[in-house]
C-alpha atoms as a PDB file:
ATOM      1  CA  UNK A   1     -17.447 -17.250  -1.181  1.00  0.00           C
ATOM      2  CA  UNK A   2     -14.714 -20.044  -2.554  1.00  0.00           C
ATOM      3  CA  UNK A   3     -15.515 -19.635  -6.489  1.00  0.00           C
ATOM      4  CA  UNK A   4     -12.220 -21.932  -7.977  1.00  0.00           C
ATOM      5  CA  UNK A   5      -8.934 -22.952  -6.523  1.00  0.00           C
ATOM      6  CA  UNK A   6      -6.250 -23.798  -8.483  1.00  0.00           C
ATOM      7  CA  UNK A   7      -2.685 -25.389  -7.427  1.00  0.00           C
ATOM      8  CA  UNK A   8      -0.496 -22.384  -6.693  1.00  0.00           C
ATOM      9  CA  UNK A   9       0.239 -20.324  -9.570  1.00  0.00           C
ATOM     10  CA  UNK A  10       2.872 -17.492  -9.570  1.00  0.00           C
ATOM     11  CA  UNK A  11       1.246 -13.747  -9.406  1.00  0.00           C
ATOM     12  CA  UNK A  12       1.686 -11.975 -12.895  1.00  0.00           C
ATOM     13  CA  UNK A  13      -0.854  -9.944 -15.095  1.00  0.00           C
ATOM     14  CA  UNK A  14      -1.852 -12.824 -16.760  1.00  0.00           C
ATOM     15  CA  UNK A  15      -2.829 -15.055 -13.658  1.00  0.00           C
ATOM     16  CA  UNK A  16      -4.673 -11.660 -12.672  1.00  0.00           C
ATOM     17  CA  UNK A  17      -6.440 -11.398 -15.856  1.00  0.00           C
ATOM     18  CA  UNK A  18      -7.925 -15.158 -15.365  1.00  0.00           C
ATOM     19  CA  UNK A  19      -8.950 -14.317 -12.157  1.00  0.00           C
ATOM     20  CA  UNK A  20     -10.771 -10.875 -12.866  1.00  0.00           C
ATOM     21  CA  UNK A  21     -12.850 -12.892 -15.187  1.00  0.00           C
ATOM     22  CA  UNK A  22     -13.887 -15.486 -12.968  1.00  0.00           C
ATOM     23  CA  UNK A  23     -14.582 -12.863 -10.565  1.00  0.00           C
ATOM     24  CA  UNK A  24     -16.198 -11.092 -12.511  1.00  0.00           C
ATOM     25  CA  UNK A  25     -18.678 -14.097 -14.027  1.00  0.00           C
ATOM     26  CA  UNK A  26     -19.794 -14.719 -10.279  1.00  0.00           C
ATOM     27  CA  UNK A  27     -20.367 -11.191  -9.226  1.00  0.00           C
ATOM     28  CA  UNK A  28     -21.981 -10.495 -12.591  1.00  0.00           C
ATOM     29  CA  UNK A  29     -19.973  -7.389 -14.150  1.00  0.00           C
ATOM     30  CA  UNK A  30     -18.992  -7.116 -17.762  1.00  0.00           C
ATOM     31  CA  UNK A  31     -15.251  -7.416 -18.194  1.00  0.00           C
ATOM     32  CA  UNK A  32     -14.932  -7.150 -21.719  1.00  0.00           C
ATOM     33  CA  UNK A  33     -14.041  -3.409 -21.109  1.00  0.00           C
ATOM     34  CA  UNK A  34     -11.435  -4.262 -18.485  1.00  0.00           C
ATOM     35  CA  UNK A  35      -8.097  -2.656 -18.071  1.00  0.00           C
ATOM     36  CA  UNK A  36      -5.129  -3.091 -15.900  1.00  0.00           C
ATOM     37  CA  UNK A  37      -4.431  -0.178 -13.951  1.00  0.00           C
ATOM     38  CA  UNK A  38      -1.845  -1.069 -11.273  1.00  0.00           C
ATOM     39  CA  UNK A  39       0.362  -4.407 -10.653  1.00  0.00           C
ATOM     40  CA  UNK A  40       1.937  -4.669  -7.143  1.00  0.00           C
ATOM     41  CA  UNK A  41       0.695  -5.888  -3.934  1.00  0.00           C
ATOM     42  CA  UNK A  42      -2.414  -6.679  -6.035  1.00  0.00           C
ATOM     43  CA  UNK A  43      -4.121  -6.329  -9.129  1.00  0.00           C
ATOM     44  CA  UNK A  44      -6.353  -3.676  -9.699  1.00  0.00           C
ATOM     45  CA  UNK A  45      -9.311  -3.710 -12.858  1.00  0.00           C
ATOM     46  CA  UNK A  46     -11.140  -0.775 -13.595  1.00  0.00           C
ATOM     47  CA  UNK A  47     -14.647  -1.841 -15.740  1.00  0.00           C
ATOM     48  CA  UNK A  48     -15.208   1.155 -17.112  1.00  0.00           C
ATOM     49  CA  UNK A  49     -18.840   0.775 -18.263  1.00  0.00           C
ATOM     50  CA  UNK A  50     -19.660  -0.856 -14.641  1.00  0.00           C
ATOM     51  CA  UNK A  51     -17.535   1.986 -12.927  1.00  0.00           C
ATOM     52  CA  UNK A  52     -16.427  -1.014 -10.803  1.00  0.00           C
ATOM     53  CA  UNK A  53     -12.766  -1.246  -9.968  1.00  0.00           C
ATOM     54  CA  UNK A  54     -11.683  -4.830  -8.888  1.00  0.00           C
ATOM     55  CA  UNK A  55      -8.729  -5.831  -6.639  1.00  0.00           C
ATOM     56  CA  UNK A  56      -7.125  -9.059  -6.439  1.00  0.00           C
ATOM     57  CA  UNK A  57      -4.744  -9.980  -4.036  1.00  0.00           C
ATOM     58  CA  UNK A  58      -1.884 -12.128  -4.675  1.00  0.00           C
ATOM     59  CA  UNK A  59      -3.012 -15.134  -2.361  1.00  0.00           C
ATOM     60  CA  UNK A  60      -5.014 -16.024   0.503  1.00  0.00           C
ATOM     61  CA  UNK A  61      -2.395 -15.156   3.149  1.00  0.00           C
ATOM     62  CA  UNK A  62      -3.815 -11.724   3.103  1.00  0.00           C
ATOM     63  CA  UNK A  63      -7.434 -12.755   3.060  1.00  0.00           C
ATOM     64  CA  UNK A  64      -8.072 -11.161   6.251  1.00  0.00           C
ATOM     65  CA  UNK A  65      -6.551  -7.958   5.097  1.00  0.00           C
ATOM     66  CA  UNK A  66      -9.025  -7.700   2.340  1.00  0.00           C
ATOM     67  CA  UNK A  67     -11.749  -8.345   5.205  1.00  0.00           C
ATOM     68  CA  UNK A  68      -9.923  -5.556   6.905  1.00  0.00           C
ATOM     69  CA  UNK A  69     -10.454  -3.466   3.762  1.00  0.00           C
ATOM     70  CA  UNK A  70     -14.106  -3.956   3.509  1.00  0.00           C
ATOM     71  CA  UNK A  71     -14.931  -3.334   7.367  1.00  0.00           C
ATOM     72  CA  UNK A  72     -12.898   0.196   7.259  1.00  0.00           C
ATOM     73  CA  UNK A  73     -14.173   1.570   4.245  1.00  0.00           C
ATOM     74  CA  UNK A  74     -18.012   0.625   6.333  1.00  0.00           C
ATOM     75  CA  UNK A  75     -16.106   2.822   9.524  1.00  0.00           C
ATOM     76  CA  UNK A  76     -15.175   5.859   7.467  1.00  0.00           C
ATOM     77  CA  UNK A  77     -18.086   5.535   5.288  1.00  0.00           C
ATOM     78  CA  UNK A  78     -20.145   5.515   8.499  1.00  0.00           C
ATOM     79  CA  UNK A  79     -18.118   8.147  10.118  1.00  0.00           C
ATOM     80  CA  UNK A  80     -18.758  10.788   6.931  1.00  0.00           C
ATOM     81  CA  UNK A  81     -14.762  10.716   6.176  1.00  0.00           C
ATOM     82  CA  UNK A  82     -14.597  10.631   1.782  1.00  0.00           C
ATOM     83  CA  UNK A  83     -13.274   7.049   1.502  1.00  0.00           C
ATOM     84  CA  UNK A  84     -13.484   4.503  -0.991  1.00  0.00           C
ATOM     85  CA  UNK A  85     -16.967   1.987  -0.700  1.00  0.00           C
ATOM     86  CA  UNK A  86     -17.438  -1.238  -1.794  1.00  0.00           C
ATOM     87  CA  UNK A  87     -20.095  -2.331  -3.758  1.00  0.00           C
ATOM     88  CA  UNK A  88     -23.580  -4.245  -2.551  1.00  0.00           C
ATOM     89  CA  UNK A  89     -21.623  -7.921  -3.384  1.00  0.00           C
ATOM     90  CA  UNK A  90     -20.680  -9.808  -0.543  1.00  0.00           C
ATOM     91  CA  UNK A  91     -16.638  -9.370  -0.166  1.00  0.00           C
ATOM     92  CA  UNK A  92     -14.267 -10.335  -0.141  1.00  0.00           C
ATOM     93  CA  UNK A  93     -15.108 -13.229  -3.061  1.00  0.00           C
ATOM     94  CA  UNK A  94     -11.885 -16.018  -3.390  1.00  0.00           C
ATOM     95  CA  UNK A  95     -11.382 -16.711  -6.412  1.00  0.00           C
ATOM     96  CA  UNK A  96      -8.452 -18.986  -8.088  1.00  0.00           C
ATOM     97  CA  UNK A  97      -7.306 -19.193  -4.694  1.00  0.00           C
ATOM     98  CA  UNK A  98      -7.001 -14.936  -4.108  1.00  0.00           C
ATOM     99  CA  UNK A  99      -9.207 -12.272  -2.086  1.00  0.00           C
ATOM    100  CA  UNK A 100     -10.787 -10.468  -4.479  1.00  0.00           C
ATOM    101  CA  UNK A 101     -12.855  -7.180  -3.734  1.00  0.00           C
ATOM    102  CA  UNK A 102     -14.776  -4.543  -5.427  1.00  0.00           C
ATOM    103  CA  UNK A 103     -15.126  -1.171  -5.539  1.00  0.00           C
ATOM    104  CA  UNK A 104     -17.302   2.037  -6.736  1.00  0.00           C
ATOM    105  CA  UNK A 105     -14.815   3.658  -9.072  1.00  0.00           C
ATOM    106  CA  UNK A 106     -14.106   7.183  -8.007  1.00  0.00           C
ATOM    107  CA  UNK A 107     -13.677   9.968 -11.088  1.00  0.00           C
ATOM    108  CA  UNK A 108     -10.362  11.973 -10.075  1.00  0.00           C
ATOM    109  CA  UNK A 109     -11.461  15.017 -12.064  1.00  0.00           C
ATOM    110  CA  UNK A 110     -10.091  17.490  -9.707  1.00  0.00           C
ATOM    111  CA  UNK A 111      -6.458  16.097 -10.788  1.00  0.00           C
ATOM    112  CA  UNK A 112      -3.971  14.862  -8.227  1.00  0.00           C
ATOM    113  CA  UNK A 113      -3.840  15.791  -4.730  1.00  0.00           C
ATOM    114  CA  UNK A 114      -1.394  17.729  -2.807  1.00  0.00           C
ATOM    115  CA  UNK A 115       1.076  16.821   0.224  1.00  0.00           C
ATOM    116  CA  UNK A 116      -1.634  19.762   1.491  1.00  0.00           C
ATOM    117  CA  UNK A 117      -4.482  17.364   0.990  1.00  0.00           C
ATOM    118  CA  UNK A 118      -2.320  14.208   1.923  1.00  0.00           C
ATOM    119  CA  UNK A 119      -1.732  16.258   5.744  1.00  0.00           C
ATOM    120  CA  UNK A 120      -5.159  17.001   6.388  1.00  0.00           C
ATOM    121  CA  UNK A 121      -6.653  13.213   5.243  1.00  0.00           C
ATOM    122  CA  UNK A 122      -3.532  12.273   8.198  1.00  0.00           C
ATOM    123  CA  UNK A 123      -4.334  14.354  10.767  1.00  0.00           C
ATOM    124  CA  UNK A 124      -8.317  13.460  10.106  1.00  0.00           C
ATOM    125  CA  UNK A 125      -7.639   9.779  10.761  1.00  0.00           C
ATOM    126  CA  UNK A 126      -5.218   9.906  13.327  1.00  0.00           C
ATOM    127  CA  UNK A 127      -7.509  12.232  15.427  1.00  0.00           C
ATOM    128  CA  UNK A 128     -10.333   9.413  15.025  1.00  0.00           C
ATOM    129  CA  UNK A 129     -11.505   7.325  17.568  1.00  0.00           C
ATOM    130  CA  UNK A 130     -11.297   3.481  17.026  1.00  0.00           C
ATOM    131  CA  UNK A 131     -14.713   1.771  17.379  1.00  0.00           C
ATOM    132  CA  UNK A 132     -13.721  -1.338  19.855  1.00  0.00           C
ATOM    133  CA  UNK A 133     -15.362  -3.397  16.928  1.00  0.00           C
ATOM    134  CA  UNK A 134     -13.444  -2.615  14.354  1.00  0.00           C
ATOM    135  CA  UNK A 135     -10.148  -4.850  15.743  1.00  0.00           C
ATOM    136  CA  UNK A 136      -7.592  -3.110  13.574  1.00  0.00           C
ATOM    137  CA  UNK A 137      -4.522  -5.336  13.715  1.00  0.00           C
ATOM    138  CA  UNK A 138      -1.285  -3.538  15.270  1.00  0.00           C
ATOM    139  CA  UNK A 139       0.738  -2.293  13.131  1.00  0.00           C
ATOM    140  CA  UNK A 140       3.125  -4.529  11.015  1.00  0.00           C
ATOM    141  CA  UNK A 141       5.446  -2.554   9.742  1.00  0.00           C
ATOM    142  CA  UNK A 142       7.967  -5.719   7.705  1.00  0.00           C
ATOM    143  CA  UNK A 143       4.654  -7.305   7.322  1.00  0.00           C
ATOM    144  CA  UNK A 144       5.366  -9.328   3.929  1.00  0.00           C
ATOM    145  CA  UNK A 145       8.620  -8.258   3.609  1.00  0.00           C
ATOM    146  CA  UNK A 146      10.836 -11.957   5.111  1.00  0.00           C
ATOM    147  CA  UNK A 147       7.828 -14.012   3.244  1.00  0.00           C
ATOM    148  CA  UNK A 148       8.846 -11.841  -0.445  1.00  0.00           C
ATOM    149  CA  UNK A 149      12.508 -12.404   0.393  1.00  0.00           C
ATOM    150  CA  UNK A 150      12.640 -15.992   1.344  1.00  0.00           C
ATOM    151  CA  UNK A 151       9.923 -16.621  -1.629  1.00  0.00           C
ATOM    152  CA  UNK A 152      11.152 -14.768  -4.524  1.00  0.00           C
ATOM    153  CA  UNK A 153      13.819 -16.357  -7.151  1.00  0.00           C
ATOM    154  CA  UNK A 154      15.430 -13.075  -8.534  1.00  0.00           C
ATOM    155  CA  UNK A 155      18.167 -13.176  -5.507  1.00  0.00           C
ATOM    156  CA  UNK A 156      21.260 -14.873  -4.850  1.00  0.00           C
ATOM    157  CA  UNK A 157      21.826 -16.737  -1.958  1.00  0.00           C
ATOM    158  CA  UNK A 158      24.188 -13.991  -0.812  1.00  0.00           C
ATOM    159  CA  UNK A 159      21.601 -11.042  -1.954  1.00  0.00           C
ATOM    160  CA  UNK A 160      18.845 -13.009   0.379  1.00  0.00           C
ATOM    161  CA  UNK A 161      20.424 -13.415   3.409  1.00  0.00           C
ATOM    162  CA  UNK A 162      21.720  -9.779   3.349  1.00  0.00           C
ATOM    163  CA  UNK A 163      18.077  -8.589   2.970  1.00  0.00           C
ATOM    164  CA  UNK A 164      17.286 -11.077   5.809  1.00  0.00           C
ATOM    165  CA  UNK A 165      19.672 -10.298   7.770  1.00  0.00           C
ATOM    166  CA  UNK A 166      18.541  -6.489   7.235  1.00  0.00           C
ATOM    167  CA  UNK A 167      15.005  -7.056   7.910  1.00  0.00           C
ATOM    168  CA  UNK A 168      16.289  -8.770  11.328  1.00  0.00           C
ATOM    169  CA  UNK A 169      17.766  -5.780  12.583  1.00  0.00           C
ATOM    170  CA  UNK A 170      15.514  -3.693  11.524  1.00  0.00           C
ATOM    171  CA  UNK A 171      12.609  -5.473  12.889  1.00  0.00           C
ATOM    172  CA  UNK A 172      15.099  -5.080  16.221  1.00  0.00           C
ATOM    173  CA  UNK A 173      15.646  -1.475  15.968  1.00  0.00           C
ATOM    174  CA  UNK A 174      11.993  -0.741  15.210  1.00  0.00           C
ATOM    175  CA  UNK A 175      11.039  -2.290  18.278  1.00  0.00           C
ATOM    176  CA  UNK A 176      13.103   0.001  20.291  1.00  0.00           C
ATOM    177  CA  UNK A 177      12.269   2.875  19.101  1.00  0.00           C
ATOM    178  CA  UNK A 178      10.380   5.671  21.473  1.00  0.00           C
ATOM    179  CA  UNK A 179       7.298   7.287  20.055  1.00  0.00           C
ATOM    180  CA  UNK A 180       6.388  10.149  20.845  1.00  0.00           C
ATOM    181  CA  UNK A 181       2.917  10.422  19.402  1.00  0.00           C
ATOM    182  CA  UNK A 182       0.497   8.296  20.840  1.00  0.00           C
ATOM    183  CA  UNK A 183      -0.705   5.682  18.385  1.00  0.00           C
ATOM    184  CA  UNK A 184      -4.221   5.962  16.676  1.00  0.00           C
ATOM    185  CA  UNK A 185      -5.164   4.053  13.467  1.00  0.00           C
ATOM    186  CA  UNK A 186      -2.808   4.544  11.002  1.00  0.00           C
ATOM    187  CA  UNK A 187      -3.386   3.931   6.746  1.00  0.00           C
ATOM    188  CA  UNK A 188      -0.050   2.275   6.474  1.00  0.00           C
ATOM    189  CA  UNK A 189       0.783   3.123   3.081  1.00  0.00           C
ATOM    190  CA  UNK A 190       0.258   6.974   3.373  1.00  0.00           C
ATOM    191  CA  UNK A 191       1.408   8.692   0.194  1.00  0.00           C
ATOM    192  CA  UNK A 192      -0.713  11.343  -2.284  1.00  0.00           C
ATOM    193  CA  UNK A 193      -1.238   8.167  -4.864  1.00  0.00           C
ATOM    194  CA  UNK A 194      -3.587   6.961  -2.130  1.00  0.00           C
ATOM    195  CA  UNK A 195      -5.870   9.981  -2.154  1.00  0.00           C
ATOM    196  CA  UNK A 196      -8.506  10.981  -5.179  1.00  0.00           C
ATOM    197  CA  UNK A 197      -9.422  14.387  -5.855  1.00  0.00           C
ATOM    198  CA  UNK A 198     -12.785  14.375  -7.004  1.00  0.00           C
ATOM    199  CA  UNK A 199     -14.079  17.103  -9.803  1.00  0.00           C
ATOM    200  CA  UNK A 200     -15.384  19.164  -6.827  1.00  0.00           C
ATOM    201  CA  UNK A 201     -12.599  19.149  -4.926  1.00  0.00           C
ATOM    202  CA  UNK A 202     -13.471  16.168  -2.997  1.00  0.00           C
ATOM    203  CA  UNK A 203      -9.918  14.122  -1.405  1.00  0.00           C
ATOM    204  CA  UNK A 204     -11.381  10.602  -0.866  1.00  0.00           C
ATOM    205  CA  UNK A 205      -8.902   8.375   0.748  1.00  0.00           C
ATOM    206  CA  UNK A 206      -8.166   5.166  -0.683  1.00  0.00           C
ATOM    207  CA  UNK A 207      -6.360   1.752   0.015  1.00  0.00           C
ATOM    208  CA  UNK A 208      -7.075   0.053   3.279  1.00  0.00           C
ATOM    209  CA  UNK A 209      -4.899  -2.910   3.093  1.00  0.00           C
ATOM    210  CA  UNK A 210      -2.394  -1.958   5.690  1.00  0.00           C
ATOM    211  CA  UNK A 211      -4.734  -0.130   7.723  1.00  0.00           C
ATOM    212  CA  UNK A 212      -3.406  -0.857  11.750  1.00  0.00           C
ATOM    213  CA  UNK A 213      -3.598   0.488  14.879  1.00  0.00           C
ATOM    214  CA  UNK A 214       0.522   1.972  15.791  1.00  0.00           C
ATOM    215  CA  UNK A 215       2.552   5.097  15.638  1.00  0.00           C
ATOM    216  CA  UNK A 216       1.471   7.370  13.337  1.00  0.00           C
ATOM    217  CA  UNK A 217       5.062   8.468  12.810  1.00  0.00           C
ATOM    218  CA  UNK A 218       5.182   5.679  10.333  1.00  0.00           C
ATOM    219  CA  UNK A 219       2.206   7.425   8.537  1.00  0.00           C
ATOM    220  CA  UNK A 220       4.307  10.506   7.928  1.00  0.00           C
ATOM    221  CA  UNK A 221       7.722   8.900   7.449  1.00  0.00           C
ATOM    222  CA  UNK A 222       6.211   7.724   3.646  1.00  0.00           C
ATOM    223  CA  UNK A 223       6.200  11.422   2.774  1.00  0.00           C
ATOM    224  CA  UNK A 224       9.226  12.408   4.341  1.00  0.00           C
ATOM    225  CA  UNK A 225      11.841   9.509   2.443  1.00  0.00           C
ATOM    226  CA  UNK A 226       9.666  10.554  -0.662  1.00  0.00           C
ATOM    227  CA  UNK A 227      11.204  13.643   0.102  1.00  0.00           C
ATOM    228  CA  UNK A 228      14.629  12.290   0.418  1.00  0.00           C
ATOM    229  CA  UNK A 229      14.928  10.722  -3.118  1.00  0.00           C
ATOM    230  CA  UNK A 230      14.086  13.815  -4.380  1.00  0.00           C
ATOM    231  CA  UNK A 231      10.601  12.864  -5.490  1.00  0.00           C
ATOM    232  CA  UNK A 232       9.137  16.280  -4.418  1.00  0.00           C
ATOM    233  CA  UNK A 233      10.368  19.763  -2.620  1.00  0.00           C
ATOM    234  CA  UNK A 234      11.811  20.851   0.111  1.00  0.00           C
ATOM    235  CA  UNK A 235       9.438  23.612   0.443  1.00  0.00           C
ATOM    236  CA  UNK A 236       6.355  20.618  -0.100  1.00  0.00           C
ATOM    237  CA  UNK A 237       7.688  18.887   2.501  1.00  0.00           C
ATOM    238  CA  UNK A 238       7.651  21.609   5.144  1.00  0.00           C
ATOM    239  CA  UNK A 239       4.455  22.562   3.850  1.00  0.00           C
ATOM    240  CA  UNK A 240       3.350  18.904   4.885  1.00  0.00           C
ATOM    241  CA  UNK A 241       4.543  19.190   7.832  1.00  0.00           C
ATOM    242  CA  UNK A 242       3.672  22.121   8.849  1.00  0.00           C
ATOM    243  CA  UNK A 243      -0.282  21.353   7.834  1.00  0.00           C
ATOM    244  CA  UNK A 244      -0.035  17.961   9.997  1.00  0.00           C
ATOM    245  CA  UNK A 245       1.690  19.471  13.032  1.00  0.00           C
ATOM    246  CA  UNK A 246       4.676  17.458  13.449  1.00  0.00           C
ATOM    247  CA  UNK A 247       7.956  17.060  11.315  1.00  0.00           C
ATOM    248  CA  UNK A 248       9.227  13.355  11.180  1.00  0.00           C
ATOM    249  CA  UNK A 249      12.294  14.434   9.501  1.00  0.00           C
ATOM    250  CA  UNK A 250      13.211  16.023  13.254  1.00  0.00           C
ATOM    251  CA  UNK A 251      12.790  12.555  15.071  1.00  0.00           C
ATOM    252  CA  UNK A 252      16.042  11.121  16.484  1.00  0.00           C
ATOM    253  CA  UNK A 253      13.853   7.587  15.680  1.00  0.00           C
ATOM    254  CA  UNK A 254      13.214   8.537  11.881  1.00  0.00           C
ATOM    255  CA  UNK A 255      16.466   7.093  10.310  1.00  0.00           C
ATOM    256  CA  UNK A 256      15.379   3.583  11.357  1.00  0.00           C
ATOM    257  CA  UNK A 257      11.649   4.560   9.504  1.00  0.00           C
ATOM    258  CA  UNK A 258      13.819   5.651   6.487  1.00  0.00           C
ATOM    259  CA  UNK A 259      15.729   2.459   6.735  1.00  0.00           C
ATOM    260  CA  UNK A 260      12.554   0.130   6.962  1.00  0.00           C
ATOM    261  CA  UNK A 261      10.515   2.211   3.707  1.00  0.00           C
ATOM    262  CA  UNK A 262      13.895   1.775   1.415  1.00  0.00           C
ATOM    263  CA  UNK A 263      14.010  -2.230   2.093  1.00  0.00           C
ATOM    264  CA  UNK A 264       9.878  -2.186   1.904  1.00  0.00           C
ATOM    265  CA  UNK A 265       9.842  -0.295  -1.234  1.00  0.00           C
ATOM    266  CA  UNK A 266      12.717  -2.772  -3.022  1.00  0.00           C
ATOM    267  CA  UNK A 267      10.872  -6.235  -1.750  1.00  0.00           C
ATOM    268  CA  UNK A 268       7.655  -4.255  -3.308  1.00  0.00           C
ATOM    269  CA  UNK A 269       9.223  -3.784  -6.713  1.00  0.00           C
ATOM    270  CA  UNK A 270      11.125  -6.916  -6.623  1.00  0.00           C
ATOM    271  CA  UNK A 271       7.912  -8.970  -6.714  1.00  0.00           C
ATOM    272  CA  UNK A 272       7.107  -7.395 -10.395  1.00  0.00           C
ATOM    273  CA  UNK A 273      10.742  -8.184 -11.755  1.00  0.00           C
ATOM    274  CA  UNK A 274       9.287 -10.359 -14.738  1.00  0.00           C
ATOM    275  CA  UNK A 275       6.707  -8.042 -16.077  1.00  0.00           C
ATOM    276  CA  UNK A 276       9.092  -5.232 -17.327  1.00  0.00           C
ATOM    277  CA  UNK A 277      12.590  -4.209 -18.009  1.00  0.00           C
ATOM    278  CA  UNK A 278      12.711  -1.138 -16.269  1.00  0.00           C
ATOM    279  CA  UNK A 279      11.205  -2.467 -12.937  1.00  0.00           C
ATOM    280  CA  UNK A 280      14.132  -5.138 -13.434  1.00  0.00           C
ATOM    281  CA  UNK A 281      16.650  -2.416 -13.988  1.00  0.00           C
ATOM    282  CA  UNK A 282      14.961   0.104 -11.043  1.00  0.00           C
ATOM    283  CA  UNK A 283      15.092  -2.884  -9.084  1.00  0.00           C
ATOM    284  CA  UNK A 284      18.706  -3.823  -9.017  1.00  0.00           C
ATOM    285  CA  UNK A 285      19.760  -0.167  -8.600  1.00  0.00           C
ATOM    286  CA  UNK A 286      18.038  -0.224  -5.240  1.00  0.00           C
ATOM    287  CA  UNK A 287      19.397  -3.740  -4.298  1.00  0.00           C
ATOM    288  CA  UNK A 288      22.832  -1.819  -4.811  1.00  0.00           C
ATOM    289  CA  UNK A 289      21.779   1.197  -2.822  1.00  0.00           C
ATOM    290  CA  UNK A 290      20.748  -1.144  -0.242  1.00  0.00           C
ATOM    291  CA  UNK A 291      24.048  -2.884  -0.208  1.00  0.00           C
ATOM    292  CA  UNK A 292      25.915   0.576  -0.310  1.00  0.00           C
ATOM    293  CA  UNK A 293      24.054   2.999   2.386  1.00  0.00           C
ATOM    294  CA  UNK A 294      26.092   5.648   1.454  1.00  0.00           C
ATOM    295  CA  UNK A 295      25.422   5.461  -2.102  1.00  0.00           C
ATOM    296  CA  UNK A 296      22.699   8.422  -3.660  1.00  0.00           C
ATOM    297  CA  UNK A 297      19.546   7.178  -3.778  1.00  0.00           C
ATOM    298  CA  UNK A 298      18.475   8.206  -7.451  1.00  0.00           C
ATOM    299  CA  UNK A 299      15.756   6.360  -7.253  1.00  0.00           C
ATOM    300  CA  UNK A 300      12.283   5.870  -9.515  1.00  0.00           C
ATOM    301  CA  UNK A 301       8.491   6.112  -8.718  1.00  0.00           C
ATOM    302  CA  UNK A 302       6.437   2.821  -9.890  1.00  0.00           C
END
């Protein structure tokens, strides 16, 4: 359903804020109560009285990834696996020109989830079968990356074609890489944010916008250079591993995984430069660990 369109207007909380209430005004949900809980690949709204949480996407590139998002949380609804729902409105809405979709908001009472949790929710969906129906896309792994480089104006000329020239190779040394698991459908952005424990111990997995069919190597490479920057322990990690069945971290092919999340994880937080000074700061010390491979990655969570 086309609601607005505007001429292109640069993603920031306050372009999200006009769109949530248009969005909101067509799918007829309060907003008065609405608060920003996350700003990167999209906005997401929580209305706290609706117990609604609205996404909005930066632009209609991704449209069909939020259509993606609605038909796999239908699968794993279908298929009994704990996963976020959309509501009853027909989705995904575009609105001021972005894919907008909503969602049943999920209480995390139970607190956060383990590495544990995160290894079981993998090894769940990666044991799945695919319904033929479904069409996952393959997996994407630089998807977005060369369009946030070439787009953004935070870089230098020098500073973009390094990350260009990067995400070249890269894209070259992913593609000749041997798997040795076969591929199954992957989440694509597998990390412990992603899953909600619920107050009776309920892990509901969340966040289908990279969902693909591919390696699932790359599922378990997110935990393992989460690992590496020190944002968790040793012992965790083998833990995860353990639970899942394989170790990543052993791969010959897993430096080139580790490679790919670093630049991934800098064009993420490079889109979000404007909004606040420490993303700014956090932001240029991983340009500089990019430019110096050797350098220690003292890196911070956003």
């Amino acid at each position: 359903m086309t609601v607005y369109q505007s001429a292109a207007v640069p993603f920031s909380s306050q372009e999200a804020q006009a769109t949530l209430q248009e969005a909101c005004k067509v799918a007829g949900l309060a907003s008065e109560d609405a608060r920003l809980i996350r700003l990167g690949e999209n906005a997401l709204f929580v209305l706290a009285a609706e117990r609604v949480v609205v996404r909005i996407a930066r632009s209609l590139d991704v449209l069909d990834d939020a259509r993606k998002e609605v038909a796999v949380s239908a699968w794993l609804h279908d298929a009994g696996v704990p996963a976020a729902r959309t509501t009853r409105h027909p989705q995904p809405l575009v609105v001021r020109d972005r894919p907008v979709t909503l969602w049943h908001f999920i209480d995390n009472g139970g607190g956060p989830a383990t590495l544990i949790d995160l290894a079981e929710a993998l090894r769940t969906l990666h044991q799945m079968p695919v319904p033929e129906d479904l069409a996952l896309p393959e997996m994407d792994i630089l998807g977005r990356v060369s369009e946030r480089i070439s787009s953004t104006n935070v870089l230098s000329d020098e500073e973009r074609q390094f990350l260009l020239r990067k995400y070249r190779q890269l894209q070259t040394d992913y593609e000749a890489l041997d798997f040795p698991l076969a591929a199954c459908a992957v989440h694509g952005d597998a990390h412990s944010d992603n899953l909600i424990k619920t107050a009776d111990g309920t892990i509901v997995l969340i966040d289908f916008e990279r969902f693909a069919f591919g390696p699932p190597e790359t599922d378990l490479a997110v935990t393992a250079i989460e690992h590496s920057l020190g944002w968790g322990t040793r012992a965790e990690y083998d833990q995860f591993a353990e639970c899942y069945g394989f170790d990543v971290l052993a791969w010959e092919g897993y430096p080139v995984l580790r490679d790919i999340n670093e630049l991934k994880m800098t064009t993420w937080l490079m889109q979000n430069v404007s909004e606040d000074e420490a993303i700014a700061h956090e932001f240029r010390n991983r340009m500089f660990c990019l430019q110096n491979p050797d350098a220690p990655r003292q890196w911070r969570a956003f």
